[in-house]
PDB file of N, CA and C in Angstrom:
ATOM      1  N   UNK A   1      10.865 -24.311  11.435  1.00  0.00           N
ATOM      2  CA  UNK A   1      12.072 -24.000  10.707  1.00  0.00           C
ATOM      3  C   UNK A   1      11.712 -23.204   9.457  1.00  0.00           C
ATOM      4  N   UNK A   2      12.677 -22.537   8.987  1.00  0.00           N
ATOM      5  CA  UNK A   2      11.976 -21.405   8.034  1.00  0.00           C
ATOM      6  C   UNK A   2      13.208 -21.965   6.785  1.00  0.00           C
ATOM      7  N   UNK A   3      11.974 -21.716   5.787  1.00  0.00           N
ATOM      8  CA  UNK A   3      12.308 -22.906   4.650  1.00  0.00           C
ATOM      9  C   UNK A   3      13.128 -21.465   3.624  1.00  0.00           C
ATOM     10  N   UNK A   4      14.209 -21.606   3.380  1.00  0.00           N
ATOM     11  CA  UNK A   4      15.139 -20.800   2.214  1.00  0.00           C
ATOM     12  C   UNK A   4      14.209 -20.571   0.682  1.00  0.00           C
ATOM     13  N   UNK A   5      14.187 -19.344   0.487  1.00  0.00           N
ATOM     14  CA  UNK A   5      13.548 -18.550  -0.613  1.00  0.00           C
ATOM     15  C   UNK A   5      14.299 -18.731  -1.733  1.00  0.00           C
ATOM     16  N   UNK A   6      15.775 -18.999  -1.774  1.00  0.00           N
ATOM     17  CA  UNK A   6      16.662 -18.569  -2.539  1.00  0.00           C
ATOM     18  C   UNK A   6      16.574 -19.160  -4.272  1.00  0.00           C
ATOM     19  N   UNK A   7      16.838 -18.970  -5.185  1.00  0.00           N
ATOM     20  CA  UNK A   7      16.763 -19.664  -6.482  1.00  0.00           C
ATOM     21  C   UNK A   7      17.614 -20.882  -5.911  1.00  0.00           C
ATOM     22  N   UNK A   8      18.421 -21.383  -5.502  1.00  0.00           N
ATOM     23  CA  UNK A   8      19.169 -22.255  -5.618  1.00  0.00           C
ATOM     24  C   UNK A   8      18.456 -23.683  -4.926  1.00  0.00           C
ATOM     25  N   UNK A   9      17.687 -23.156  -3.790  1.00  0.00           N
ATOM     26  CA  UNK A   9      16.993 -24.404  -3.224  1.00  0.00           C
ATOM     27  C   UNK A   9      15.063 -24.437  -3.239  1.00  0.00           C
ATOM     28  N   UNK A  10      14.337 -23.563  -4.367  1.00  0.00           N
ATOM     29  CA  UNK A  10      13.379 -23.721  -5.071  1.00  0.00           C
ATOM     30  C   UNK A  10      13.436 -24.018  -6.353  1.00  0.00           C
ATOM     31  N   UNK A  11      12.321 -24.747  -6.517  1.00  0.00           N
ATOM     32  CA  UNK A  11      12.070 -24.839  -8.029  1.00  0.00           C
ATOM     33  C   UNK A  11      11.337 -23.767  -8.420  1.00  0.00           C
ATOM     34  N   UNK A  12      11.172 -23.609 -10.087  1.00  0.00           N
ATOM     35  CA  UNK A  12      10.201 -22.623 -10.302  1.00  0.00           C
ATOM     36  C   UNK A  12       8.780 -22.237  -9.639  1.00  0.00           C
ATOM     37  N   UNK A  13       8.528 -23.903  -9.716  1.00  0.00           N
ATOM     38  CA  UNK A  13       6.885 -23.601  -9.239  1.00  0.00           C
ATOM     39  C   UNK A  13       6.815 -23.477  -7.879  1.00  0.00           C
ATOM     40  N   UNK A  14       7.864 -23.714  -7.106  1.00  0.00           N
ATOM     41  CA  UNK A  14       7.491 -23.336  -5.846  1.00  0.00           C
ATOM     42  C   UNK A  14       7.904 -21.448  -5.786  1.00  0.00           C
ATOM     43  N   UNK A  15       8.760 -21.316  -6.601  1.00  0.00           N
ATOM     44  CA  UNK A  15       9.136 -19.830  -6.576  1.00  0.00           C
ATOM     45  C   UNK A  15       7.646 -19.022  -6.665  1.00  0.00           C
ATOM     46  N   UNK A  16       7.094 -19.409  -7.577  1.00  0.00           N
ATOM     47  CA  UNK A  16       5.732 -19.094  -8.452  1.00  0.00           C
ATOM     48  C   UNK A  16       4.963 -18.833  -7.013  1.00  0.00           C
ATOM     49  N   UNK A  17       5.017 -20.070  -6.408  1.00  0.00           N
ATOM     50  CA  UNK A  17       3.835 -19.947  -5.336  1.00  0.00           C
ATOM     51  C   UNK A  17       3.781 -19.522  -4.016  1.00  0.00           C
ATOM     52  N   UNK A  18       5.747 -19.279  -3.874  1.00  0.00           N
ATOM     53  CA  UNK A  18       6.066 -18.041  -2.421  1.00  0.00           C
ATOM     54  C   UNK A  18       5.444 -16.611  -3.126  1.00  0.00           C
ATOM     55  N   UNK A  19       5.637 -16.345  -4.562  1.00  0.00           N
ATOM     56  CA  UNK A  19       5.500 -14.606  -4.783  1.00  0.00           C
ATOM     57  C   UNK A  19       4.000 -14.742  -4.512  1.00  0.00           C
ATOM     58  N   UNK A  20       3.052 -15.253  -5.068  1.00  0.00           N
ATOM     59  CA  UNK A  20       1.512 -15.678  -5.029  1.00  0.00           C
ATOM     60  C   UNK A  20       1.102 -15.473  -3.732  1.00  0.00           C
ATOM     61  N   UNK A  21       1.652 -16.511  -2.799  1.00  0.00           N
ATOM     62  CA  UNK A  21       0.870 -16.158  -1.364  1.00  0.00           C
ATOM     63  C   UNK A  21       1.634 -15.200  -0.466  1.00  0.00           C
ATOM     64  N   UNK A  22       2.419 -14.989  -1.094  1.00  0.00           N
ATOM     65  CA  UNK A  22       3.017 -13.713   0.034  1.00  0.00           C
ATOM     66  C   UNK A  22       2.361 -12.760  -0.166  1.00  0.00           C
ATOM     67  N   UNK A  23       2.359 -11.879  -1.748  1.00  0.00           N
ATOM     68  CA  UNK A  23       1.369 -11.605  -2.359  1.00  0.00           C
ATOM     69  C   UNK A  23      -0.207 -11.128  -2.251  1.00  0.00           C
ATOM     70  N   UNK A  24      -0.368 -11.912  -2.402  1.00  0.00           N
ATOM     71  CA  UNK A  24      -1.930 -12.152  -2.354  1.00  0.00           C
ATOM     72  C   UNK A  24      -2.599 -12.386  -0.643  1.00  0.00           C
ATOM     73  N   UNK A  25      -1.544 -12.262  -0.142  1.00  0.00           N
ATOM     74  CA  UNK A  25      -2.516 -12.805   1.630  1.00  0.00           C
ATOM     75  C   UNK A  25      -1.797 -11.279   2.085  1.00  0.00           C
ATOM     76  N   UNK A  26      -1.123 -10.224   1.547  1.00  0.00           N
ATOM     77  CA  UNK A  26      -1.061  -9.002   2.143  1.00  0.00           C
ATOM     78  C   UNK A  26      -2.016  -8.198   0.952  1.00  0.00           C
ATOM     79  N   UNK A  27      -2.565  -8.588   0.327  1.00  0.00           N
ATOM     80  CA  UNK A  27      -3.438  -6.947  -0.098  1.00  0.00           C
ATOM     81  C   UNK A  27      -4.870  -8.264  -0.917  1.00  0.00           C
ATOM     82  N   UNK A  28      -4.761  -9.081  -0.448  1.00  0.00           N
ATOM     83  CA  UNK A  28      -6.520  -9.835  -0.331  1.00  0.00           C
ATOM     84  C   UNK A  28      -7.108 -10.317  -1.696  1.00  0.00           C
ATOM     85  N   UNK A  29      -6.033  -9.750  -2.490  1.00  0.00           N
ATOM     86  CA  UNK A  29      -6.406 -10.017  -4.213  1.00  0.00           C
ATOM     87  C   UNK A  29      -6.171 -11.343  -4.914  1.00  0.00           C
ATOM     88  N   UNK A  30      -7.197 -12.058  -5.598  1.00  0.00           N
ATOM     89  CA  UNK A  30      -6.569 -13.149  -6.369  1.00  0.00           C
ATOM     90  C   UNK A  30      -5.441 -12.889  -7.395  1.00  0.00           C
ATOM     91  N   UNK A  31      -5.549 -11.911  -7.892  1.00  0.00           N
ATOM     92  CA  UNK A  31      -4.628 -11.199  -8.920  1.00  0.00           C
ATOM     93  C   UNK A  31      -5.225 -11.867 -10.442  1.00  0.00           C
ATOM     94  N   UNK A  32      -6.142 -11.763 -10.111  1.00  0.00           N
ATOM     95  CA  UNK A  32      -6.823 -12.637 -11.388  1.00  0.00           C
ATOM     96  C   UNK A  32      -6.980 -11.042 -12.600  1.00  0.00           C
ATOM     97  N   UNK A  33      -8.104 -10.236 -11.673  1.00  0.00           N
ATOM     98  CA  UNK A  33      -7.882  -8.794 -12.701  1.00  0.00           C
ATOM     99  C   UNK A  33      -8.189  -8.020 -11.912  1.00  0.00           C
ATOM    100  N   UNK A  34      -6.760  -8.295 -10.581  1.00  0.00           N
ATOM    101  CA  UNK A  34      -5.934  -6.935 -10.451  1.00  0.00           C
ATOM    102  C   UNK A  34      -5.333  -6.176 -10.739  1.00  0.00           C
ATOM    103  N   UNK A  35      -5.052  -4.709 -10.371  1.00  0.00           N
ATOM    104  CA  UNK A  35      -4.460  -3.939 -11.186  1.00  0.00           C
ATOM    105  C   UNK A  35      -3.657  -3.057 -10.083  1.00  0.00           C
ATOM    106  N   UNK A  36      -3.844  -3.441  -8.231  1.00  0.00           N
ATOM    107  CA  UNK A  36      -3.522  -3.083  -7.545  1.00  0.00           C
ATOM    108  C   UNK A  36      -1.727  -2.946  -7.803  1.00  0.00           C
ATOM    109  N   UNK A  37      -0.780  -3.828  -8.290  1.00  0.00           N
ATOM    110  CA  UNK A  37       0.638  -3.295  -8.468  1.00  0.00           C
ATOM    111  C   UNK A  37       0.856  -2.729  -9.488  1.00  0.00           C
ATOM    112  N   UNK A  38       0.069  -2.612 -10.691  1.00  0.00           N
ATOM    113  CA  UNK A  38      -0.139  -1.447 -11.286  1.00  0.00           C
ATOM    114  C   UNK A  38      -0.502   0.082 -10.864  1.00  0.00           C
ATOM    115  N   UNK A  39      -0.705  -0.215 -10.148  1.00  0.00           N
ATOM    116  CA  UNK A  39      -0.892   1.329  -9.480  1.00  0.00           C
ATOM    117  C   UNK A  39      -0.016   1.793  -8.804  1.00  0.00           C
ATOM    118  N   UNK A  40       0.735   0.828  -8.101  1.00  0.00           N
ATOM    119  CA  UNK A  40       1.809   1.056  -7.230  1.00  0.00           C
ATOM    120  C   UNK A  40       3.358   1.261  -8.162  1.00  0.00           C
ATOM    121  N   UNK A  41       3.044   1.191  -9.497  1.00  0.00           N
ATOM    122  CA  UNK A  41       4.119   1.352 -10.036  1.00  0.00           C
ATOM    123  C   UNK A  41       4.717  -0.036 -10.749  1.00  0.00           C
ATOM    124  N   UNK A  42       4.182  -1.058  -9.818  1.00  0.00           N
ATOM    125  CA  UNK A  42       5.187  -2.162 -10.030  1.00  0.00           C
ATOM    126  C   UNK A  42       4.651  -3.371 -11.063  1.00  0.00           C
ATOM    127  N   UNK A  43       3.654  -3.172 -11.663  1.00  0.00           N
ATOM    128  CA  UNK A  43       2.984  -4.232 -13.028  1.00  0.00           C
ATOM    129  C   UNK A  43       2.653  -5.252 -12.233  1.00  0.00           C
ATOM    130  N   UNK A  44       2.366  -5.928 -12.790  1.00  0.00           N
ATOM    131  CA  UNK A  44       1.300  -7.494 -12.428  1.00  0.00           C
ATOM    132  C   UNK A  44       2.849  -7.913 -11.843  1.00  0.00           C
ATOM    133  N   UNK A  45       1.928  -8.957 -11.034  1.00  0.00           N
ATOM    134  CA  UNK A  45       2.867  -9.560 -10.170  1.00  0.00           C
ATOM    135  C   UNK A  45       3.768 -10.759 -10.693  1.00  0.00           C
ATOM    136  N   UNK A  46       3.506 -11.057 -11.940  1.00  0.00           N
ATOM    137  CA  UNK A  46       4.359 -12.082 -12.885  1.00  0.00           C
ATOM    138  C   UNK A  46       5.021 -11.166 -13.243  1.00  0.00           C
ATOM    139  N   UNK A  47       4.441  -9.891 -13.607  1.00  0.00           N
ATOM    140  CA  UNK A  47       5.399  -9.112 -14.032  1.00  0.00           C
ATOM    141  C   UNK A  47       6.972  -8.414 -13.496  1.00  0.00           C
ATOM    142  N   UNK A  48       6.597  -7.967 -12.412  1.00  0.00           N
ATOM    143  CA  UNK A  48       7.371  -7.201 -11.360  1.00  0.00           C
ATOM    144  C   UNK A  48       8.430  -8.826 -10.682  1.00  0.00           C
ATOM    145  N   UNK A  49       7.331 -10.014 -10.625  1.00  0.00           N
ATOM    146  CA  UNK A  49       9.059 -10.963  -9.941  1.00  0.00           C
ATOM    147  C   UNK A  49       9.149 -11.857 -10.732  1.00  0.00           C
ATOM    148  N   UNK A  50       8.652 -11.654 -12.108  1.00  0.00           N
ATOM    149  CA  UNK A  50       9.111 -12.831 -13.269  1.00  0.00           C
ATOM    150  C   UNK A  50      11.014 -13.194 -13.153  1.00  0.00           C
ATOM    151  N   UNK A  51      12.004 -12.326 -13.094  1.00  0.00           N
ATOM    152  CA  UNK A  51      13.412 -12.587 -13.034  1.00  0.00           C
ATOM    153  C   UNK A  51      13.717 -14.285 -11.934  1.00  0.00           C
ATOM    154  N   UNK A  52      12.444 -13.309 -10.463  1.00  0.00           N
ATOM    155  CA  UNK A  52      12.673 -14.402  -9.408  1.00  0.00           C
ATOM    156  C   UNK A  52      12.024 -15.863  -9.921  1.00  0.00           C
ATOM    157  N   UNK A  53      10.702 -15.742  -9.883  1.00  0.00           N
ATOM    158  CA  UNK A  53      10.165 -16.921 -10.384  1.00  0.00           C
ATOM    159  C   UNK A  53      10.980 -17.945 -11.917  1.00  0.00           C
ATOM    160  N   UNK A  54      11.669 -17.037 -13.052  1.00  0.00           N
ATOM    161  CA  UNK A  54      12.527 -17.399 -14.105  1.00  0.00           C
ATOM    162  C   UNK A  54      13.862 -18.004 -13.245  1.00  0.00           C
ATOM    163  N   UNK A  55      14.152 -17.739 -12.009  1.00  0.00           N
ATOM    164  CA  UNK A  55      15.451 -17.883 -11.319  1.00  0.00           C
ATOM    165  C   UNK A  55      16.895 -17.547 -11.895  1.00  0.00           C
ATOM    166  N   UNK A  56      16.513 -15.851 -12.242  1.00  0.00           N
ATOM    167  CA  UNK A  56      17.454 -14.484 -12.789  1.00  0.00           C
ATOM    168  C   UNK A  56      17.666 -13.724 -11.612  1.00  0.00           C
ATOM    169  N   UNK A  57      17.299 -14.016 -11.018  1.00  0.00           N
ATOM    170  CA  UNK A  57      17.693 -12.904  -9.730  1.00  0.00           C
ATOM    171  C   UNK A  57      16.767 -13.302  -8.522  1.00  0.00           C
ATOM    172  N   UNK A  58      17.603 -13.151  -7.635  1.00  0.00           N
ATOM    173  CA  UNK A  58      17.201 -13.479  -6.152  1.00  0.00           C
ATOM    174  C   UNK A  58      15.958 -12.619  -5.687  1.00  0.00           C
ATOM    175  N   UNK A  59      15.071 -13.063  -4.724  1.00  0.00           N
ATOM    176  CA  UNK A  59      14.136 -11.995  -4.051  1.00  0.00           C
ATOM    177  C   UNK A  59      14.144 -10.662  -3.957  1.00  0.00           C
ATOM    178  N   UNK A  60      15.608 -11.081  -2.889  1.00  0.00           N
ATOM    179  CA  UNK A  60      15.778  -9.535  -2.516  1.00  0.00           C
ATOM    180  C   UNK A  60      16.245  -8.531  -3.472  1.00  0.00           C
ATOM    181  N   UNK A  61      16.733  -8.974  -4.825  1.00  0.00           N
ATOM    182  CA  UNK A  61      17.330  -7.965  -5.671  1.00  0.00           C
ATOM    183  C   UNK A  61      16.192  -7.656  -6.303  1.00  0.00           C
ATOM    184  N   UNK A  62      14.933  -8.148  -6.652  1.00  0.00           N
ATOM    185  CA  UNK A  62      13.875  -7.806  -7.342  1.00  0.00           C
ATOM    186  C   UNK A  62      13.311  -6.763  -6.321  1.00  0.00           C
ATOM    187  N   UNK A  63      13.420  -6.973  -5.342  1.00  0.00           N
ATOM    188  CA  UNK A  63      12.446  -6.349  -4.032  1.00  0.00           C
ATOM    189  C   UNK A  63      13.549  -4.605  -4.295  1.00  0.00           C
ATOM    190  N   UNK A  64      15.025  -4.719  -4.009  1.00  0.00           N
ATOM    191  CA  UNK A  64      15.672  -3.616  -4.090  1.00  0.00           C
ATOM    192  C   UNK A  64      15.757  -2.695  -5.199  1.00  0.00           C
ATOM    193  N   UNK A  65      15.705  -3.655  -6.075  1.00  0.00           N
ATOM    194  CA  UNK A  65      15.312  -2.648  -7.367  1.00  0.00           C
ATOM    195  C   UNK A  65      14.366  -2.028  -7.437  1.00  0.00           C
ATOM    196  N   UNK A  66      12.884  -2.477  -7.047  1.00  0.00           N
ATOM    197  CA  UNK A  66      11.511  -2.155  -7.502  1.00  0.00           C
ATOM    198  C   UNK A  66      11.800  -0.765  -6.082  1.00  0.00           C
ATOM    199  N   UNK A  67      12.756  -0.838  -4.967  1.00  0.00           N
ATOM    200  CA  UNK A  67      12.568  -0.031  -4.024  1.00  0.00           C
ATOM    201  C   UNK A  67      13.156   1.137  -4.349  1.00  0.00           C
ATOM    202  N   UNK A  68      14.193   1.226  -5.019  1.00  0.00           N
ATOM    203  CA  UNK A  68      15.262   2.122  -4.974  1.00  0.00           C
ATOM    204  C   UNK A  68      14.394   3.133  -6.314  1.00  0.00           C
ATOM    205  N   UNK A  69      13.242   2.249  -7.450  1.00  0.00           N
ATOM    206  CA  UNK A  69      13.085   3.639  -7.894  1.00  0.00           C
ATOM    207  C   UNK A  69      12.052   4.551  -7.035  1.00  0.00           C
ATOM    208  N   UNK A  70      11.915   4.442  -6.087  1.00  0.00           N
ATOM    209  CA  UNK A  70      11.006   5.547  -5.100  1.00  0.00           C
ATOM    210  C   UNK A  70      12.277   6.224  -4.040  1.00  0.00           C
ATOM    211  N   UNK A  71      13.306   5.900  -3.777  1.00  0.00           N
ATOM    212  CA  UNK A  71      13.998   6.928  -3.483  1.00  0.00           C
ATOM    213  C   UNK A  71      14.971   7.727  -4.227  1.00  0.00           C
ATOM    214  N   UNK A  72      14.498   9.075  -3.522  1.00  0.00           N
ATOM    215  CA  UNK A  72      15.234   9.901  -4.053  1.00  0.00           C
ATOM    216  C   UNK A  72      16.795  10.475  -3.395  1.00  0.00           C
ATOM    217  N   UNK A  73      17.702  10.381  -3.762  1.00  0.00           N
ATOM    218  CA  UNK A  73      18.975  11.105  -3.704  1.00  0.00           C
ATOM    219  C   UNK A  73      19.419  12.479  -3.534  1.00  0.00           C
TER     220      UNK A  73
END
């Protein structure tokens, strides 16, 4: 069964620890002193889903925002 991401049925620290291993088990980094989403535009990874992990905004709106500034119109 696939367990809901949403702010409403995580706590912080579990929020903390979906962005972490989702994270970190697609590009191999502890993120200890990475700089890999820095490069990509998107700052440290506290940085880029602090709103989600703070529970200010849902996944997917952090994910759509960080997407929409790479397309162009």
């Amino acid at each position: 069964m696939v367990r809901s991401l949403l702010i409403k049925d995580t706590t912080k620290e579990e929020r903390e620890k979906i962005v972490y291993q989702a994270l970190w088990g697609n590009c191999g980094s502890d993120c200890e002193f990475c700089s890999g989403c820095d490069n990509l535009g998107g700052g440290r990874i506290d940085g880029l889903y602090q709103d989600y992990i703070d529970g200010k905004k849902e996944l997917a709106e952090v994910n759509a925002e960080y997407r929409a500034r790479f397309v162009r119109g």
